[in-house]
N, C-alpha and C. Protein backbone atom coordinates (compact mmCIF):
# COMPACT_ATOMS: atom_id res chain seq x y z
N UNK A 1 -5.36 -4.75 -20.28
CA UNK A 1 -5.46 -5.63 -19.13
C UNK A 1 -5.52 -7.05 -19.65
N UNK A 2 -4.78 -7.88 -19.03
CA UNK A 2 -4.34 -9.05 -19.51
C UNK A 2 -6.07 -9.98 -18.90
N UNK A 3 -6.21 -11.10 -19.62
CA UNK A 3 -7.62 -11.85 -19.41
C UNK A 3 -7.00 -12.65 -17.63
N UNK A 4 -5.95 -12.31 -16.51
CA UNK A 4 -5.98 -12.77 -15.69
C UNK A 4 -6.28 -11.78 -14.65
N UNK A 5 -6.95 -10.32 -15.35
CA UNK A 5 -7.43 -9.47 -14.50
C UNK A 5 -8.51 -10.43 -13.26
N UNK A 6 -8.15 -9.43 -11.76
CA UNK A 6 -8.53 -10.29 -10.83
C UNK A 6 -10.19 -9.39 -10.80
N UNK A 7 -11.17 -9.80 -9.78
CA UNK A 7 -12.59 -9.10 -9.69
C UNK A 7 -11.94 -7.73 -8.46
N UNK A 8 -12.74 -7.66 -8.21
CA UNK A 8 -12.60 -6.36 -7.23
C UNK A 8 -13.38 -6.59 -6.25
N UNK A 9 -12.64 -6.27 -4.98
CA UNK A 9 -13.51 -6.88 -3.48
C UNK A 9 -13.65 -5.69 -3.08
N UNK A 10 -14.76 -5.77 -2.13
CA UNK A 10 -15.31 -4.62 -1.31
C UNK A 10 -15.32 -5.41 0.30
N UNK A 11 -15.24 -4.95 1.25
CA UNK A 11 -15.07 -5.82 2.80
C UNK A 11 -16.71 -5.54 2.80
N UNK A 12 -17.55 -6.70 3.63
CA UNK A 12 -18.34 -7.01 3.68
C UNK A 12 -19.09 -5.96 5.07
N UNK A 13 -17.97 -5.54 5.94
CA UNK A 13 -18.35 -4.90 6.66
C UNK A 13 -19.29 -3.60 6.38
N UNK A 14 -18.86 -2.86 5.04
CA UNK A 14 -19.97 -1.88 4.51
C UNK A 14 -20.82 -2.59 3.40
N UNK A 15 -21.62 -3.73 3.88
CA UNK A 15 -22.38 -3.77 2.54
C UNK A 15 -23.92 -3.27 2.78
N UNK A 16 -24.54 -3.42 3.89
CA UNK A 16 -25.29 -2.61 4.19
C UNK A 16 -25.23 -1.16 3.60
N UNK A 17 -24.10 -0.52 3.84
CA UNK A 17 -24.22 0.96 3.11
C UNK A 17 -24.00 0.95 1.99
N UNK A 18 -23.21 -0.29 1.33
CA UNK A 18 -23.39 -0.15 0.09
C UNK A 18 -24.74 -0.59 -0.62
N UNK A 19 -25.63 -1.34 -0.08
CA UNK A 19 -26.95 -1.88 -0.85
C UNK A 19 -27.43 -0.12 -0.27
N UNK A 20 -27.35 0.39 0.02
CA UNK A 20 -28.51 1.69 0.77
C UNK A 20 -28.01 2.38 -0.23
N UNK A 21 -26.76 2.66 -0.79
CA UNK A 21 -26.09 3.83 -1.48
C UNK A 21 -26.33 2.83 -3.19
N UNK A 22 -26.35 1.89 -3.68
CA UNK A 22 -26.14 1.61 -5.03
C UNK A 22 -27.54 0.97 -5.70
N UNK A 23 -28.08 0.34 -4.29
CA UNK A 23 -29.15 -0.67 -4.28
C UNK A 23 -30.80 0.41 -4.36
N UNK A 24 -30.78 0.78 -3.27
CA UNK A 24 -32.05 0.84 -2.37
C UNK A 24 -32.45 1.91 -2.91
N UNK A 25 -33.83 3.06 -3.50
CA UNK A 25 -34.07 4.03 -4.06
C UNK A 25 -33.75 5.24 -2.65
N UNK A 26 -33.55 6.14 -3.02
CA UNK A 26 -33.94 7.54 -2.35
C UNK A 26 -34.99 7.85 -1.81
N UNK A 27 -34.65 8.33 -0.56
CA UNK A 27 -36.49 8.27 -0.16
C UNK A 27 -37.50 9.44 -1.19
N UNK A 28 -38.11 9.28 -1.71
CA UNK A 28 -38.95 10.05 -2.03
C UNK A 28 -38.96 9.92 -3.66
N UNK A 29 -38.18 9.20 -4.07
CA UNK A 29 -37.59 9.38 -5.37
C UNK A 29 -37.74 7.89 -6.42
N UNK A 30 -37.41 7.85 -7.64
CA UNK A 30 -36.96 6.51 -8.14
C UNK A 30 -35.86 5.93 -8.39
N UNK A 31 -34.60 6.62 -8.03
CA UNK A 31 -33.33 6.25 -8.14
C UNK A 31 -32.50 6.15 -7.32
N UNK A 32 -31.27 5.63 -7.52
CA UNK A 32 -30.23 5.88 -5.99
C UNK A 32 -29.60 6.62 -6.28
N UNK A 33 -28.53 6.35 -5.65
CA UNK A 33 -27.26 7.25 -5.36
C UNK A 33 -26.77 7.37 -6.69
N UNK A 34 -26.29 6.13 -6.41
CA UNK A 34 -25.13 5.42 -7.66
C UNK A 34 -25.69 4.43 -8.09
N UNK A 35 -25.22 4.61 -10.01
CA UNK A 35 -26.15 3.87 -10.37
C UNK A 35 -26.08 2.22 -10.24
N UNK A 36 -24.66 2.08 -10.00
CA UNK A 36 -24.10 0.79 -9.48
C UNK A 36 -23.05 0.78 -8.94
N UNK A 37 -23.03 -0.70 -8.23
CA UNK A 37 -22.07 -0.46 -7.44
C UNK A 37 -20.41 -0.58 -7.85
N UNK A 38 -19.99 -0.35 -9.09
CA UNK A 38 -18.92 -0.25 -9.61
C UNK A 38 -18.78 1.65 -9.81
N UNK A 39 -20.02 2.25 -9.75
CA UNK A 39 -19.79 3.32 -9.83
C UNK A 39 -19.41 3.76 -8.03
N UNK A 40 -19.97 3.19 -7.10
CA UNK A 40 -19.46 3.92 -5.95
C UNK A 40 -18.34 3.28 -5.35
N UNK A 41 -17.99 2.09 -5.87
CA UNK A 41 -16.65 1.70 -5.55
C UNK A 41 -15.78 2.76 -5.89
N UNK A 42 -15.59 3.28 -7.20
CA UNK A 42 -14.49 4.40 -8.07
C UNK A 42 -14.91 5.80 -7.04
N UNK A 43 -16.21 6.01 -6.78
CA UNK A 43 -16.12 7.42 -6.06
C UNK A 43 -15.77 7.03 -4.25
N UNK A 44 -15.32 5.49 -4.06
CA UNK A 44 -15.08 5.66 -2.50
C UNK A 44 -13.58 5.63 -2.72
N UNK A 45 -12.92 4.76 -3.70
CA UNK A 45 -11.85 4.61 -4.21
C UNK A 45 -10.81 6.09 -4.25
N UNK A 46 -11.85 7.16 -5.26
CA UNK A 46 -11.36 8.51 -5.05
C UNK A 46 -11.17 9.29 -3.98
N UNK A 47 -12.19 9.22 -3.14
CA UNK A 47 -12.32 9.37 -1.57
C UNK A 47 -11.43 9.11 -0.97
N UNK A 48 -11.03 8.26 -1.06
CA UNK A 48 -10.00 7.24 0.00
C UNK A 48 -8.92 7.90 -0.12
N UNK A 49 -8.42 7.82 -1.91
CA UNK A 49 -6.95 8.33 -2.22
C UNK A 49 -7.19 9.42 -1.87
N UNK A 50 -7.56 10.69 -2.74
CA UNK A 50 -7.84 12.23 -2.05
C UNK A 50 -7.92 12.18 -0.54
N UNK A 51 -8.33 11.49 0.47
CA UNK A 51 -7.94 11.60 2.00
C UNK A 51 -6.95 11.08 2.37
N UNK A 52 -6.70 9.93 1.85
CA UNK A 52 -5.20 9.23 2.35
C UNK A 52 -5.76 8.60 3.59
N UNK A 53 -6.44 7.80 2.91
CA UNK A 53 -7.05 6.83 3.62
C UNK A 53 -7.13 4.98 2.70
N UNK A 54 -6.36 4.59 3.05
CA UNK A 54 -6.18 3.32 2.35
C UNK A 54 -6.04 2.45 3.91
N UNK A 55 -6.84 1.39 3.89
CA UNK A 55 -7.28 0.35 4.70
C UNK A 55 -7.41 -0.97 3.81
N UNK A 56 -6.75 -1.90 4.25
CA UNK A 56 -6.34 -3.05 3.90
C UNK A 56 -8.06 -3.89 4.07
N UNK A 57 -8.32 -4.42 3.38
CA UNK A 57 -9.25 -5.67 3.66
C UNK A 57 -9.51 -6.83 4.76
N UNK A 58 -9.95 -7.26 5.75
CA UNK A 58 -9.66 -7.82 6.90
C UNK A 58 -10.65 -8.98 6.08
N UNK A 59 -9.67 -9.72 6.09
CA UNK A 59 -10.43 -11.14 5.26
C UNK A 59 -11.10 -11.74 6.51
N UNK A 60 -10.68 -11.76 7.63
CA UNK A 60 -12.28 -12.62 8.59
C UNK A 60 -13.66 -11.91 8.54
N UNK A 61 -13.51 -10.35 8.19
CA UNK A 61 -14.97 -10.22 8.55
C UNK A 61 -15.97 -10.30 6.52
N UNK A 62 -15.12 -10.94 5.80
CA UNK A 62 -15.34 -11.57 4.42
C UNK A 62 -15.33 -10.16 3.24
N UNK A 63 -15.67 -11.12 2.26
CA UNK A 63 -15.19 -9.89 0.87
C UNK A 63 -16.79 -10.19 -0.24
N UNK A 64 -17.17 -9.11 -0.58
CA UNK A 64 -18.26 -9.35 -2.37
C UNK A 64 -17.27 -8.79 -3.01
N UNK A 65 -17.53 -9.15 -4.14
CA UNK A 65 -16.68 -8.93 -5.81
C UNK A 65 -17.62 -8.35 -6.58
N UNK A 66 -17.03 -7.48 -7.43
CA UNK A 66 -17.62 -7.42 -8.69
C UNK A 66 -17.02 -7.96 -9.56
N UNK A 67 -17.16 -8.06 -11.00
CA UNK A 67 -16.31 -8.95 -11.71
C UNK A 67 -15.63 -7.84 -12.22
N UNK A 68 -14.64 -8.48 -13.14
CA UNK A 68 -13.59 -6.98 -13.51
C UNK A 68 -14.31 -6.30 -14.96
N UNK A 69 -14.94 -7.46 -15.47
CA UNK A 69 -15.38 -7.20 -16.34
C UNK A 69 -16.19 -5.90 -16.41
N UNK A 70 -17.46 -5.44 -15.38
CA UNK A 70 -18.05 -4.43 -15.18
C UNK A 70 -16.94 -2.92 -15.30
N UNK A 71 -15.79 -3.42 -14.94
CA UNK A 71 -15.27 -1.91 -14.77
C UNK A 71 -14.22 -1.89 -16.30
N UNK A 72 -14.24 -2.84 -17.07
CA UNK A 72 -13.81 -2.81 -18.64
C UNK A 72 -14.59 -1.59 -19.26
N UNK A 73 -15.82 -1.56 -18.93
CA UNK A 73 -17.01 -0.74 -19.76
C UNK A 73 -16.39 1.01 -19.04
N UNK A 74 -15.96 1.37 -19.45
CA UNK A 74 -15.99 2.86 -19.38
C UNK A 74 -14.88 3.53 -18.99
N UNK A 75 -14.68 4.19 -18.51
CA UNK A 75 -13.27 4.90 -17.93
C UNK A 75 -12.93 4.22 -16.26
N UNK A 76 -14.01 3.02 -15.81
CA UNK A 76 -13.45 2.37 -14.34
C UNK A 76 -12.21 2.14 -13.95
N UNK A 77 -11.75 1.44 -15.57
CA UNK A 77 -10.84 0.31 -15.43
C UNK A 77 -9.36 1.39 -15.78
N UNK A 78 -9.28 2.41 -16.23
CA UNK A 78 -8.19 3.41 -16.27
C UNK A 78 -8.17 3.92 -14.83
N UNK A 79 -9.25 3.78 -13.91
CA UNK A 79 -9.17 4.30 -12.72
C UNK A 79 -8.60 3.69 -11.71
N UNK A 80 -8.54 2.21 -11.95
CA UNK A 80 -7.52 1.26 -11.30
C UNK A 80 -6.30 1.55 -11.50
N UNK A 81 -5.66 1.84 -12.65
CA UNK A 81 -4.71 2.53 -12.93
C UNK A 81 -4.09 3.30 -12.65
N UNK A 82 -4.55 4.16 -12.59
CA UNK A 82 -4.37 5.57 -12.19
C UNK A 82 -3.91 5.74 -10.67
N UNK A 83 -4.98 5.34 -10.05
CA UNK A 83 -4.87 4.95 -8.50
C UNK A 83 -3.83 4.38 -8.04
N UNK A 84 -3.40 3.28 -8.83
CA UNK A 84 -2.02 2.02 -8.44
C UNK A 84 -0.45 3.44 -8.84
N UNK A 85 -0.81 3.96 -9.97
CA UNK A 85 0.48 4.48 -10.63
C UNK A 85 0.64 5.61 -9.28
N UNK A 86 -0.63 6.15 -9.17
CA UNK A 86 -0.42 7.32 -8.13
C UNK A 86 0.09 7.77 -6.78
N UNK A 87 -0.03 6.20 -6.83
CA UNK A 87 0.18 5.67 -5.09
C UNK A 87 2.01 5.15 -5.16
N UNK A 88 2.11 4.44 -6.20
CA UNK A 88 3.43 3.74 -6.01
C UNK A 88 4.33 4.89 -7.18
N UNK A 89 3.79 5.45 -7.80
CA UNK A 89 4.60 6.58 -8.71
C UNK A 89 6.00 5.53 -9.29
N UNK A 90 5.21 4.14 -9.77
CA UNK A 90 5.94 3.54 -10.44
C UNK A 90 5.34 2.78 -11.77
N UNK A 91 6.20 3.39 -13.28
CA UNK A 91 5.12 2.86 -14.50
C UNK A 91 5.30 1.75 -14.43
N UNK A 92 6.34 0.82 -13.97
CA UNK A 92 6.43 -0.51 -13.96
C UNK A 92 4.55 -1.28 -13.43
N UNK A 93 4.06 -0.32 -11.92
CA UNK A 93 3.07 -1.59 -11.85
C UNK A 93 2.13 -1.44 -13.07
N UNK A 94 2.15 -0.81 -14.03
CA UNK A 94 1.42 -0.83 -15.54
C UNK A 94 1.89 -2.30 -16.55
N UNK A 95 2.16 -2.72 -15.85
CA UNK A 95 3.04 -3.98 -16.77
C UNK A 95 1.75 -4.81 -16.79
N UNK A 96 2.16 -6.05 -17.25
CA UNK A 96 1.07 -7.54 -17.83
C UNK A 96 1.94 -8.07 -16.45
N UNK A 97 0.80 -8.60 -15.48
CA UNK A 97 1.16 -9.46 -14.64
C UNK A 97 0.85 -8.69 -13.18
N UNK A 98 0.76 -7.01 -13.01
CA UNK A 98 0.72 -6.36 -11.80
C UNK A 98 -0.97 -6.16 -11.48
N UNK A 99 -1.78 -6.40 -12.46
CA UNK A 99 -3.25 -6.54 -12.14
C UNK A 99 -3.62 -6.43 -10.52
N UNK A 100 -2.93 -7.61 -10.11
CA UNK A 100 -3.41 -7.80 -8.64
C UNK A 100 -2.96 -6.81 -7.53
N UNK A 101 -1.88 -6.24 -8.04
CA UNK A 101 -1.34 -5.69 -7.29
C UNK A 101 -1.86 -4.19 -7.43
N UNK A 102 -2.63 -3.72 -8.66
CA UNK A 102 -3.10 -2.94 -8.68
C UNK A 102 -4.68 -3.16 -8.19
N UNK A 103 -5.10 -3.85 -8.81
CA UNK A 103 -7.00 -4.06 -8.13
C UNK A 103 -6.37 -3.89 -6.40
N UNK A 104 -5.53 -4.28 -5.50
CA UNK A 104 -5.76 -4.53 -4.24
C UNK A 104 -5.10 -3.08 -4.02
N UNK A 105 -4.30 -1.79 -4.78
CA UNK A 105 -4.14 -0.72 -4.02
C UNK A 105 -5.16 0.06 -3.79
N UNK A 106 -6.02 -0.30 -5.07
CA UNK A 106 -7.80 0.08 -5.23
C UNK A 106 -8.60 -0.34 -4.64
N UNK A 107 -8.84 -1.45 -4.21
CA UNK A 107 -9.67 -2.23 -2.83
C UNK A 107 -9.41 -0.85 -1.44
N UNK A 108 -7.91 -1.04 -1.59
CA UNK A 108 -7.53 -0.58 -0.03
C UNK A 108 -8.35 0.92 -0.33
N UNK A 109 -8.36 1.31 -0.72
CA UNK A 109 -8.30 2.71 -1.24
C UNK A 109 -10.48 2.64 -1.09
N UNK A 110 -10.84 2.01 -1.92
CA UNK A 110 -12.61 2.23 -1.55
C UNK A 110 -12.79 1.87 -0.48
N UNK A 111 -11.94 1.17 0.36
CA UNK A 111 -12.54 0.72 1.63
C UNK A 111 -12.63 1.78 2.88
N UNK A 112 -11.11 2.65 2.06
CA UNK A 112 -10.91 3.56 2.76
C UNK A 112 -11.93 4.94 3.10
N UNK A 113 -12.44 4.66 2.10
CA UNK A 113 -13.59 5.86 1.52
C UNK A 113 -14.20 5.63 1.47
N UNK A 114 -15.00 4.00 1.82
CA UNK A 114 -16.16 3.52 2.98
C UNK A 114 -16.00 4.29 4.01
N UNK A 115 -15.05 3.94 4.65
CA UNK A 115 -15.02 4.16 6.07
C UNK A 115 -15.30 5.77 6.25
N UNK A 116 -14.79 6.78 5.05
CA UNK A 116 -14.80 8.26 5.32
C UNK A 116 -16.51 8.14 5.27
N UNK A 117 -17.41 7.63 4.47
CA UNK A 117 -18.26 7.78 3.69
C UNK A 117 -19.08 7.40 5.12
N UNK A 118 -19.39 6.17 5.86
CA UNK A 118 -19.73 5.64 7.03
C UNK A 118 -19.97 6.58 7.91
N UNK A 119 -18.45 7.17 8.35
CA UNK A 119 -18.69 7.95 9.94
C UNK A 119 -19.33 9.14 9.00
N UNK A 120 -19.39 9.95 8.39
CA UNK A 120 -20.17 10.94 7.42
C UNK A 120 -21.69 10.63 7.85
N UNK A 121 -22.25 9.26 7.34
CA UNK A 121 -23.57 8.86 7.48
C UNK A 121 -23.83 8.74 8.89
N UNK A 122 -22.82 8.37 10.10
CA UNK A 122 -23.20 8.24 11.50
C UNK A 122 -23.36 8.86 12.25
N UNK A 123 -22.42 10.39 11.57
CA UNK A 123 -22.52 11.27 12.40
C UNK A 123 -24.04 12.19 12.16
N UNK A 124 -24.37 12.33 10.81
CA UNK A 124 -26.19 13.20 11.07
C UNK A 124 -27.33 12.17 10.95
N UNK A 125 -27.00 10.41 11.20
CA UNK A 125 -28.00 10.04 11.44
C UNK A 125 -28.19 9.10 10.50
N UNK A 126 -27.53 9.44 9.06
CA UNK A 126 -28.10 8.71 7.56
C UNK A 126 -29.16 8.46 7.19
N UNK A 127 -29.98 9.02 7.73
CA UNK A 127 -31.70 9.41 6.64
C UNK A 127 -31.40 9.81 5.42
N UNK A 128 -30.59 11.01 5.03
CA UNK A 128 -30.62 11.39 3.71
C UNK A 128 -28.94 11.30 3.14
N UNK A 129 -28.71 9.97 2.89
CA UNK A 129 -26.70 9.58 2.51
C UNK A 129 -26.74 11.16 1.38
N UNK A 130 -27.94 11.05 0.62
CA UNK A 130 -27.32 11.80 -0.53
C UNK A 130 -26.86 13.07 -0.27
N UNK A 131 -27.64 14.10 0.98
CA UNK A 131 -27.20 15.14 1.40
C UNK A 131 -25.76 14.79 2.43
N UNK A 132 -25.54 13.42 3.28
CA UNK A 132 -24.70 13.80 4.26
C UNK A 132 -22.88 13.23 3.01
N UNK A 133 -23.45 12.84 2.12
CA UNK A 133 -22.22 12.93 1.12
C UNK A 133 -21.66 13.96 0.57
N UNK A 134 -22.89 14.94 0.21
CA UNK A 134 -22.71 16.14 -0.17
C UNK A 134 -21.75 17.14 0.89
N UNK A 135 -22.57 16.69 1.99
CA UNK A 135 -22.08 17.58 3.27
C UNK A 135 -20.60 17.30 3.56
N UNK A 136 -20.48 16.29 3.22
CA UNK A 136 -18.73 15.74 3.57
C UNK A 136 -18.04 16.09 2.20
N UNK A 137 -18.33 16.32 1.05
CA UNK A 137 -17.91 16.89 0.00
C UNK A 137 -17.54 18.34 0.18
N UNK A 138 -18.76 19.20 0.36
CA UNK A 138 -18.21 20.71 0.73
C UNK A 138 -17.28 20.75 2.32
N UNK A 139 -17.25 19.72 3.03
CA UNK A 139 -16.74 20.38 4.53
C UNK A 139 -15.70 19.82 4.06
N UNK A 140 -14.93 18.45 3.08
CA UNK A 140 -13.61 18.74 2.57
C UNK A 140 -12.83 19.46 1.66
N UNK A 141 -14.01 20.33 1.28
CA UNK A 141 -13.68 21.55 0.20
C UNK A 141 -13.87 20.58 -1.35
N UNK A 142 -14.36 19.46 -1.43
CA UNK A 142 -14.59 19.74 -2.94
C UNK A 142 -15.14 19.80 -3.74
N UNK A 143 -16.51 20.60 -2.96
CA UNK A 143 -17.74 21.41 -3.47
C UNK A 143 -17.71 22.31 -2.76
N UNK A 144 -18.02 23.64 -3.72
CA UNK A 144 -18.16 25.09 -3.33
C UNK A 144 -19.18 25.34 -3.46
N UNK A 145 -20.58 25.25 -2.38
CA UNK A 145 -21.85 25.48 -2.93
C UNK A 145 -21.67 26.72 -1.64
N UNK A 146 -22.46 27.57 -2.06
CA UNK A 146 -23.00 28.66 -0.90
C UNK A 146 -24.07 28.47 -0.40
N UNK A 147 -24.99 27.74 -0.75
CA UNK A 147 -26.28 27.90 -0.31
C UNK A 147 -26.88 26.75 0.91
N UNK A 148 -27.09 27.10 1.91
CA UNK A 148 -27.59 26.51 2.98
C UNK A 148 -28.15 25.33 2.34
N UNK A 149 -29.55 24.92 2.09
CA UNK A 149 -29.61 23.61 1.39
C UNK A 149 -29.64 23.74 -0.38
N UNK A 150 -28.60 23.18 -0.56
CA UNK A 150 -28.61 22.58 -2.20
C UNK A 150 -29.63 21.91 -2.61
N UNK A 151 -29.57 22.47 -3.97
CA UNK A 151 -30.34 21.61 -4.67
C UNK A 151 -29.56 20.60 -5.17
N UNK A 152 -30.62 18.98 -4.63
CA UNK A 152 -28.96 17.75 -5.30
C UNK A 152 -30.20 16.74 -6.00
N UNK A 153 -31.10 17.61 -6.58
CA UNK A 153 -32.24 16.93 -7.48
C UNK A 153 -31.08 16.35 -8.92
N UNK A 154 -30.55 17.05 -9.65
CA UNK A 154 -29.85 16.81 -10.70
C UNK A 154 -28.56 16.50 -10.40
N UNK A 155 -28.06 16.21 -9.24
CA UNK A 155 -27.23 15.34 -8.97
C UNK A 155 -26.86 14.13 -9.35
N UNK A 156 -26.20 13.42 -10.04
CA UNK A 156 -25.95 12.04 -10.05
C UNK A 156 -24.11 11.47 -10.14
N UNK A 157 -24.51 10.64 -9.58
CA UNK A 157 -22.94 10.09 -9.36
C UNK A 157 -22.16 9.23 -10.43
């Protein structure tokens, strides 16, 4: 990634759920969800694509960033990648210069998987995100748990 990598926006409209999901502890507990919010950007990001749900950014209701730098550290920043190649099934946007064009198929894409992630939390209430994530995980099939309530103690995102 060339040093004119752009930051990564999230629409301001979920930041509330995002400080509750990256920020705010678990009730009962000492940790959150996610351990940051570059980590639940990549799992709304995945969300989004796996539903086919990509939603554009509505710049009046505003944008937070992370810097790009945060998602250099680990396998994030192959996930921008991945996402852009997957969507346009072209190696060209892998070039020096398509950065932007990839961070924004990835924007569209977590926002999108806000929004799955949102009506999920609205519909049982959102007292417990960590179970009604779970719950939207197995009811799209991509957790196979059998058991009425899971255990999501050793859970982490």
């Amino acid at each position: 990634m060339s040093s004119r990598a752009p930051n990564i926006n999230r629409s301001r409209v979920h930041e509330d759920m995002v400080q509750r999901l990256a920020i705010t502890k678990l009730p009962g507990t000492d940790r959150t969800l996610f351990s940051t919010i570059r980590e639940l950007l990549c799992f709304a990001a995945l969300l989004g694509y796996s539903e086919g749900r990509r939603l554009p950014l509505d710049p009046n209701t505003g944008t937070e960033d992370v810097s790009y730098q945060q998602f250099e550290r680990g396998d994030a920043e192959d996930l921008i990648y991945l996402i852009a190649l997957a969507e346009t099934k072209d190696p060209e946007i892998l070039k020096d210069g398509e950065e932007g064009r990839c961070a924004k198929i990835f924007e569209e894409y977590a926002n999108g998987g806000f929004q799955i992630v949102r009506d999920a939390m609205l519909r049982s209430g959102g007292e417990y995100p960590d179970r009604d994530i779970l719950e939207l995980l197995k009811k799209s099939g991509y957790l196979n748990i059998d058991e009425s309530e899971p255990d999501i103690e050793g859970i982490t995102f």
